[in-house]
C-alpha atoms as a PDB file:
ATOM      1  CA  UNK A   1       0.000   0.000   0.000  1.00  0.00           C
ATOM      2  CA  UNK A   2       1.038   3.320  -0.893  1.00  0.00           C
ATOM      3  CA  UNK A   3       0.102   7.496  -0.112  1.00  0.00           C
ATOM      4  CA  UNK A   4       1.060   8.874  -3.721  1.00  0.00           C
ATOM      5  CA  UNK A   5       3.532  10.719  -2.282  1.00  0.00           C
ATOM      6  CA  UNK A   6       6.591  10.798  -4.627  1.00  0.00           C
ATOM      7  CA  UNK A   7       9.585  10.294  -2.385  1.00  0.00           C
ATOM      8  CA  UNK A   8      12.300  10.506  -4.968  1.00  0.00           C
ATOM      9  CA  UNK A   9      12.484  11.031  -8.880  1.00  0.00           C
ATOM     10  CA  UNK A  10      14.782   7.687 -10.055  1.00  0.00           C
ATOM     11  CA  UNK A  11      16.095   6.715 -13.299  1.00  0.00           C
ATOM     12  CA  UNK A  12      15.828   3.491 -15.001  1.00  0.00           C
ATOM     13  CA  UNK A  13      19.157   2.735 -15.389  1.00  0.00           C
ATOM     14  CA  UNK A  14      18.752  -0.665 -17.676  1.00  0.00           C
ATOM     15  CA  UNK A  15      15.768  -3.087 -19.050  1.00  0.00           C
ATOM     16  CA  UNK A  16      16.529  -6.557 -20.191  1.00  0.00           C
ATOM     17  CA  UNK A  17      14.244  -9.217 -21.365  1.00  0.00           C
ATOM     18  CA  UNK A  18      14.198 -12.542 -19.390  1.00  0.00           C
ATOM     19  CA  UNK A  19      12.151 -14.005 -21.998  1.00  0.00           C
ATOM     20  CA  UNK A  20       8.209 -14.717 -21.186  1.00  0.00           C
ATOM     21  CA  UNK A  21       7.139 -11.523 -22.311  1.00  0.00           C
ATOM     22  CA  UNK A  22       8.855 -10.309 -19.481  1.00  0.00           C
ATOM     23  CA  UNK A  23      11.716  -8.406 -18.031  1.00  0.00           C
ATOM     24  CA  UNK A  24      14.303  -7.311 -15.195  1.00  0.00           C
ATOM     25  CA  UNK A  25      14.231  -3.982 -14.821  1.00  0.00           C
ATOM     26  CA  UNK A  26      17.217  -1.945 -12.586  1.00  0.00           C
ATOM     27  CA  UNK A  27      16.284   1.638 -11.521  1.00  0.00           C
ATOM     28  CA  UNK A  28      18.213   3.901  -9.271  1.00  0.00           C
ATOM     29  CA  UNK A  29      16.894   5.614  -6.553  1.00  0.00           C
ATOM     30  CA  UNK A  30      19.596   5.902  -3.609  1.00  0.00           C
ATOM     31  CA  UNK A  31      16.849   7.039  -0.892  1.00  0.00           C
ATOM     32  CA  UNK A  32      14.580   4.509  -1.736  1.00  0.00           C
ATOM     33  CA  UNK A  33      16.706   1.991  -1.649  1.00  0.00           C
ATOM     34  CA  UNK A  34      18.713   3.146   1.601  1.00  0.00           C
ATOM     35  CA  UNK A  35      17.072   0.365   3.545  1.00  0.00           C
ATOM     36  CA  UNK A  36      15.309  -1.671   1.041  1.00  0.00           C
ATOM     37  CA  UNK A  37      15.862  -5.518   1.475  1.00  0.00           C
ATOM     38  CA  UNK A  38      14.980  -8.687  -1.257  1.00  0.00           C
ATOM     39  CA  UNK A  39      11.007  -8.425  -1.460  1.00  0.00           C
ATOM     40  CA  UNK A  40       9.967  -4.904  -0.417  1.00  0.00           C
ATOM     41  CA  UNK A  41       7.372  -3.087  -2.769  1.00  0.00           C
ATOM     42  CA  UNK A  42       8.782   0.609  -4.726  1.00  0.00           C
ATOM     43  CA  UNK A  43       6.357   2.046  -6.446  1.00  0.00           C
ATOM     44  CA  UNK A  44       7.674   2.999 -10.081  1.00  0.00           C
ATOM     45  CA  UNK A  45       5.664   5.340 -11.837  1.00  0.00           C
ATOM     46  CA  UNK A  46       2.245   4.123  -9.833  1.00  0.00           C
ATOM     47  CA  UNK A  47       3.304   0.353 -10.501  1.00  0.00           C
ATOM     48  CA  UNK A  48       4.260  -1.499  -7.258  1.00  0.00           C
ATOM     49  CA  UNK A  49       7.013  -3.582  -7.788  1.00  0.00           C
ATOM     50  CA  UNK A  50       9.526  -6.072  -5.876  1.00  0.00           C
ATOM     51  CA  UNK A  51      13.071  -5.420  -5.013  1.00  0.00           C
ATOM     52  CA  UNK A  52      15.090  -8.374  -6.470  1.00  0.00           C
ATOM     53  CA  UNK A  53      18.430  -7.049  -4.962  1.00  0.00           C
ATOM     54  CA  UNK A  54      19.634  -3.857  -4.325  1.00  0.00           C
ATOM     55  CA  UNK A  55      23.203  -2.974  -5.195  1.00  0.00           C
ATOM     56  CA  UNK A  56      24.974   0.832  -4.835  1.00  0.00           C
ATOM     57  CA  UNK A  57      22.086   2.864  -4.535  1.00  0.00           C
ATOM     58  CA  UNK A  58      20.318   0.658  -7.656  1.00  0.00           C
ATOM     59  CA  UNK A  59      17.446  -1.745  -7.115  1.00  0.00           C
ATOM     60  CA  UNK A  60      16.478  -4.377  -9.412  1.00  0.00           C
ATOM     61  CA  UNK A  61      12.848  -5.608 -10.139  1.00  0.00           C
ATOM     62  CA  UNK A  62      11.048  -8.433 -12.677  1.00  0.00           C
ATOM     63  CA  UNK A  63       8.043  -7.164 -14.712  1.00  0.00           C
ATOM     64  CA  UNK A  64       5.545  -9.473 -15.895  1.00  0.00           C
ATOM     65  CA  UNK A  65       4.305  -9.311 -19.665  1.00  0.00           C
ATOM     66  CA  UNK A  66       0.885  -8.892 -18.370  1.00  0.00           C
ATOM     67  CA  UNK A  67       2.641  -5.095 -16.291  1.00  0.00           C
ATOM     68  CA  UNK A  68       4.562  -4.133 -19.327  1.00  0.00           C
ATOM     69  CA  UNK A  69       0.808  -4.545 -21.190  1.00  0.00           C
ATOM     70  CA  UNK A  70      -1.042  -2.771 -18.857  1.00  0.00           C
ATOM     71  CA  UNK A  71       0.883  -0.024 -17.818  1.00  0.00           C
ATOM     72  CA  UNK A  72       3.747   2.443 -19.272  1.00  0.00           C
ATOM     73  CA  UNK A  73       6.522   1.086 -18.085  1.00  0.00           C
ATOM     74  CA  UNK A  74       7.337  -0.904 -21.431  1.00  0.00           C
ATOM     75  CA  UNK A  75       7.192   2.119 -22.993  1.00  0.00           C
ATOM     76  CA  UNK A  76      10.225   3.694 -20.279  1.00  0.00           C
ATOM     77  CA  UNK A  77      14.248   3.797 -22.195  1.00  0.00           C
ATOM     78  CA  UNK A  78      17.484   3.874 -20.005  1.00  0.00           C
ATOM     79  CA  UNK A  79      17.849   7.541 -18.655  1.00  0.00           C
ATOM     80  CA  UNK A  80      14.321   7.954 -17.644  1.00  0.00           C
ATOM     81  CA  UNK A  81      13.066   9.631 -15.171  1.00  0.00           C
ATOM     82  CA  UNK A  82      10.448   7.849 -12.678  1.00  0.00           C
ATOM     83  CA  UNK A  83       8.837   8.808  -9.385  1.00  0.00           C
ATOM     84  CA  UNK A  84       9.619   6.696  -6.555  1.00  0.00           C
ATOM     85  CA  UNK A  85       7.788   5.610  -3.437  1.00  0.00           C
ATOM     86  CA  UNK A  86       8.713   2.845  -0.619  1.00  0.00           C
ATOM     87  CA  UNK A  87       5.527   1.489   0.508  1.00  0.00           C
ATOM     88  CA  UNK A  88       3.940   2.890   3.423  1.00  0.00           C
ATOM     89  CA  UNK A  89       4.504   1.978   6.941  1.00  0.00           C
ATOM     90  CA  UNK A  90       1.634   1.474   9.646  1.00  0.00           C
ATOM     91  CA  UNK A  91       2.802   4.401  11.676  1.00  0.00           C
ATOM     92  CA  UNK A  92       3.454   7.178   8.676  1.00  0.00           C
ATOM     93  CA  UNK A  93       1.170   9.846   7.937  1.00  0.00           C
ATOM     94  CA  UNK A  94      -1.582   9.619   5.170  1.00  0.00           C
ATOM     95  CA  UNK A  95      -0.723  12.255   3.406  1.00  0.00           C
ATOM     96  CA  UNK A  96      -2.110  11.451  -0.082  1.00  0.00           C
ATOM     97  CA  UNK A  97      -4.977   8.958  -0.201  1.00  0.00           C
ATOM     98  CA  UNK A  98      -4.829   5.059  -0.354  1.00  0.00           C
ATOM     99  CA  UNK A  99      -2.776   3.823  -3.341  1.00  0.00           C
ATOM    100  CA  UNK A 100      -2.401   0.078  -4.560  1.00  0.00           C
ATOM    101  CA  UNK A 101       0.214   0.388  -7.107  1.00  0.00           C
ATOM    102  CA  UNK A 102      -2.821  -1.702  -8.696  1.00  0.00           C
ATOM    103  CA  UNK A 103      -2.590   0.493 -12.344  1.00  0.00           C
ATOM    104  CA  UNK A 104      -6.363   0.482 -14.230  1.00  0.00           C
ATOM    105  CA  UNK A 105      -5.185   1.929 -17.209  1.00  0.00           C
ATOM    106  CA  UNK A 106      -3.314   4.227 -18.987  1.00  0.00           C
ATOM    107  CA  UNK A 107      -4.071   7.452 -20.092  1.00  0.00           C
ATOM    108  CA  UNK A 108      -2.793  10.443 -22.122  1.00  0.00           C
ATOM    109  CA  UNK A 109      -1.489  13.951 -21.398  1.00  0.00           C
ATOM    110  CA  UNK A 110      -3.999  16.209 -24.276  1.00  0.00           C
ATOM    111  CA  UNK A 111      -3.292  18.886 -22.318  1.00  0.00           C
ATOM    112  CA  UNK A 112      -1.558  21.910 -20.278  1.00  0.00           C
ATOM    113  CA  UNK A 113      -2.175  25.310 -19.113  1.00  0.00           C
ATOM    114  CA  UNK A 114       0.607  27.145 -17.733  1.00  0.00           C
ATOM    115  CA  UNK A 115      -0.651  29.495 -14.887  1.00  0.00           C
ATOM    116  CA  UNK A 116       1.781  32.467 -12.495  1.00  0.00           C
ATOM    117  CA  UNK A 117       2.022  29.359  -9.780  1.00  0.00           C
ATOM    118  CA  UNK A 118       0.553  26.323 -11.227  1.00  0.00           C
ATOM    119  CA  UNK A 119      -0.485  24.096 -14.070  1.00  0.00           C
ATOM    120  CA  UNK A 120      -3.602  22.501 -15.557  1.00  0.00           C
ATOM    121  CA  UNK A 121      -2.727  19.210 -17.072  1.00  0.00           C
ATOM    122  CA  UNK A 122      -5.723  17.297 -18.559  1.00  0.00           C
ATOM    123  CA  UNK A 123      -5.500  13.309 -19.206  1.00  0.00           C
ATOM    124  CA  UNK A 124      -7.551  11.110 -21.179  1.00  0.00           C
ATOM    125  CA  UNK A 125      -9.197   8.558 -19.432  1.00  0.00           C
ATOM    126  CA  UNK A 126      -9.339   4.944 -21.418  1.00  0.00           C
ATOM    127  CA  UNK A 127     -12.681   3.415 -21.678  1.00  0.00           C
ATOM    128  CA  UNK A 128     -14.660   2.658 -18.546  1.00  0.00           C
ATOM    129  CA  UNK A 129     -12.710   4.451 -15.777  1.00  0.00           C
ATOM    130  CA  UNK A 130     -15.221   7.398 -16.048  1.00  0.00           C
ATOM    131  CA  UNK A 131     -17.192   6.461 -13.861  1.00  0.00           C
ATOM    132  CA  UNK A 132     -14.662   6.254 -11.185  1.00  0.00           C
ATOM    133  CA  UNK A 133     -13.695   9.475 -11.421  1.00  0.00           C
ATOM    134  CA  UNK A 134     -15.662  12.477  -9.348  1.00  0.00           C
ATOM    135  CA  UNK A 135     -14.284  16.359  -9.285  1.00  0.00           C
ATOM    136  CA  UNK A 136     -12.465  16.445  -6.058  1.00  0.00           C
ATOM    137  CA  UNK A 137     -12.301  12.845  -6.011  1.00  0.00           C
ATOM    138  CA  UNK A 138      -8.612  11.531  -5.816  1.00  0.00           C
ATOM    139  CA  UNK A 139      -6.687   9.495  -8.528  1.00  0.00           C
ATOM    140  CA  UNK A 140      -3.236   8.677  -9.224  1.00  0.00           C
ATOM    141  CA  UNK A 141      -1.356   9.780 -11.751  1.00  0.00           C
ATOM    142  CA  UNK A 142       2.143   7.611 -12.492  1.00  0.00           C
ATOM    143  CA  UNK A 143       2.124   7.428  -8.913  1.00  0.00           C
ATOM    144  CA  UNK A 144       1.074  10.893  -7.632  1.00  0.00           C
ATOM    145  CA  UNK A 145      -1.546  11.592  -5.447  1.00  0.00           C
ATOM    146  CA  UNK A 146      -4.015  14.260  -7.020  1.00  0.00           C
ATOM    147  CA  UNK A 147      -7.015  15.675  -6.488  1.00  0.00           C
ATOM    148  CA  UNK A 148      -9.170  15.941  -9.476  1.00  0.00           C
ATOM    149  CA  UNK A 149     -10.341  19.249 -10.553  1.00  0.00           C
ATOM    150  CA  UNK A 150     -12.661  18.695 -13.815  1.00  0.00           C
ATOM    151  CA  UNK A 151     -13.948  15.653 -15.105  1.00  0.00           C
ATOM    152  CA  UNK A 152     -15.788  15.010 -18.789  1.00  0.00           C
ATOM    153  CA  UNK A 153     -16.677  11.484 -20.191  1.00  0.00           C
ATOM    154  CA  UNK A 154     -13.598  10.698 -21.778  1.00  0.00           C
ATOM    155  CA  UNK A 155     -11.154  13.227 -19.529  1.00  0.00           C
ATOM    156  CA  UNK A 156     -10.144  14.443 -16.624  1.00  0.00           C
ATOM    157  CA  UNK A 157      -7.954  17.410 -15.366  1.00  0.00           C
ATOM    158  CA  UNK A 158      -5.823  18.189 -12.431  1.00  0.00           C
ATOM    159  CA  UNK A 159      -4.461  21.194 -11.120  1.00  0.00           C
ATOM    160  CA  UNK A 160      -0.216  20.995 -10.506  1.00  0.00           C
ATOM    161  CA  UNK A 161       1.542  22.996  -7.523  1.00  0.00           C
ATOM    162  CA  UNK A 162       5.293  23.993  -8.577  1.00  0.00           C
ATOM    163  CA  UNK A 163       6.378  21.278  -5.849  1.00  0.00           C
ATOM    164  CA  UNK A 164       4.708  18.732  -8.082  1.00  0.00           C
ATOM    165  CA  UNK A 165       6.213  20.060 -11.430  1.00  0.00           C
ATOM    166  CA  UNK A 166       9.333  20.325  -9.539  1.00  0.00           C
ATOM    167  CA  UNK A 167      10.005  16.467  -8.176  1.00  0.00           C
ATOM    168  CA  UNK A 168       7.632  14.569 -10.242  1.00  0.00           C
ATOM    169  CA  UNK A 169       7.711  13.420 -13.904  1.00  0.00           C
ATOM    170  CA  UNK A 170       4.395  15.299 -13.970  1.00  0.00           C
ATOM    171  CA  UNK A 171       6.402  18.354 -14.573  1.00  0.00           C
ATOM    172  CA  UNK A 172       8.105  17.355 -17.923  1.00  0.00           C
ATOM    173  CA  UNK A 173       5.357  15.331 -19.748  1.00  0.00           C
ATOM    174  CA  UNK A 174       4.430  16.284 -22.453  1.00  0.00           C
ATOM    175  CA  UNK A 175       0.985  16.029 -24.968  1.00  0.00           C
ATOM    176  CA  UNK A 176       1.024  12.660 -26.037  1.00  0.00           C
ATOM    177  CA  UNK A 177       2.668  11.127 -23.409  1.00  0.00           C
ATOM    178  CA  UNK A 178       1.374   7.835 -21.846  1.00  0.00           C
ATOM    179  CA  UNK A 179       0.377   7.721 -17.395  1.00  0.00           C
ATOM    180  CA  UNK A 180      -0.259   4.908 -15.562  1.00  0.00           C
ATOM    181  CA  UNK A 181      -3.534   5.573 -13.963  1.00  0.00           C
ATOM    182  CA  UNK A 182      -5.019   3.801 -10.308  1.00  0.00           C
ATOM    183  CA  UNK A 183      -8.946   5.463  -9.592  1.00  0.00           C
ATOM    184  CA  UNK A 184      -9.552   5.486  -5.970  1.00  0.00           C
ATOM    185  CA  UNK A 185     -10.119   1.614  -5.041  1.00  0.00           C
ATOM    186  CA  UNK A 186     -13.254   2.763  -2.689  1.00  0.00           C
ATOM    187  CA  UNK A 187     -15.017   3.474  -5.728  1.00  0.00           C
ATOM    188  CA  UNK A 188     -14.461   0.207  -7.284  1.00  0.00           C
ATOM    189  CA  UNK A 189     -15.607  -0.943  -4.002  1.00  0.00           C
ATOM    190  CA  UNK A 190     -18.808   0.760  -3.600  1.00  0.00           C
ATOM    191  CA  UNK A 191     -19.671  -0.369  -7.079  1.00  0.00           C
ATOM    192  CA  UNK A 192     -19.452  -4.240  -6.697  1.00  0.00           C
ATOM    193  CA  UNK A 193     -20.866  -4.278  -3.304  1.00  0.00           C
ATOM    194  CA  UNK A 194     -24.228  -2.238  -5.224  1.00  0.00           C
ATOM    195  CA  UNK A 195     -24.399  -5.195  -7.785  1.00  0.00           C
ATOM    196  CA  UNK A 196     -22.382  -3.325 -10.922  1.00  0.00           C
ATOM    197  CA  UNK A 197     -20.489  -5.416 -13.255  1.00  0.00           C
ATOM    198  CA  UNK A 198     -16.571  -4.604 -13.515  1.00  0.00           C
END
């Protein structure tokens, strides 16, 4: 479980198939990794992932087919930048909202609008999250905890502090580019236990 709280912007340092349809993935992130151990969860980009071994300030991780297909990471080249959270711990403040590292779907930056101390970004949403999202509602964007500001049938749009821009990969995507998208699981919730198909 994770806040959305980016702790660290890392850098994917090397991808190599392992054959499957899958891959080993090596990212550096020397705070996150200052006391991560074989089988903690890092959330990379919004996908939570396990430490296979950690070596010099670079931890290494194996990505299912079925990750690369759902998410943007396949789409990530050495030299990348990637936000970075450890998972939370049972005594650290909530200060995003509950976060799986569960991605839904990804989306699409159509969007941004520059403002004197912040940003609109807007995102297309794939088909069927809709009805997840709710203005004010929370979602997470590769891994970042936002709170949603406008919402239409097919997109959604988020308003970006200069802290976010600053130490998030929010701040340099551009139109076009792909995010890994999580809604807020309580939705998802709500909806199954009122009888609505997923």
């Amino acid at each position: 479980m994770f806040t959305g709280i980016v702790e660290e912007l890392g850098e994917i340092v090397r991808s190599t198939e392992t054959g499957d349809d899958s891959a080993l993935v090596a990212i550096r992130g020397p705070l996150v990794t200052s006391d991560a151990r074989h089988g903690d969860s890092i959330a990379v980009n919004g996908v939570c992932l396990t430490v296979v071994d950690v070596d010099g300030g670079v931890f290494t991780a194996d990505v299912m087919g079925e990750t690369l297909r759902r998410t943007a990471l396949g789409a990530l080249r050495p030299g990348d930048p990637v936000n970075l959270e450890r998972a939370a711990a049972l005594n650290s403040r909530l200060g995003g909202h509950l976060v799986q590292g569960h991605v839904d779907g990804v989306g699409e930056v159509i969007g941004r609008e520059p403002a004197a101390q912040w940003e609109t970004v807007r995102f297309r949403l794939p088909a069927g999250l809709a009805r997840y999202v709710v203005e004010k509602g929370s979602i997470t964007v590769d891994g970042v905890s936002l709170t949603v500001a406008e919402v239409g049938d097919d997109w959604f749009s988020v308003g970006l502090i200069p802290t976010t821009l600053k130490l998030t990969v929010l701040g340099t995507k551009q139109v076009g580019d792909p995010v890994n998208l999580e809604v807020d699981v309580l939705a998802k919730y709500v909806e199954r236990l009122m009888g609505g198909a997923r």
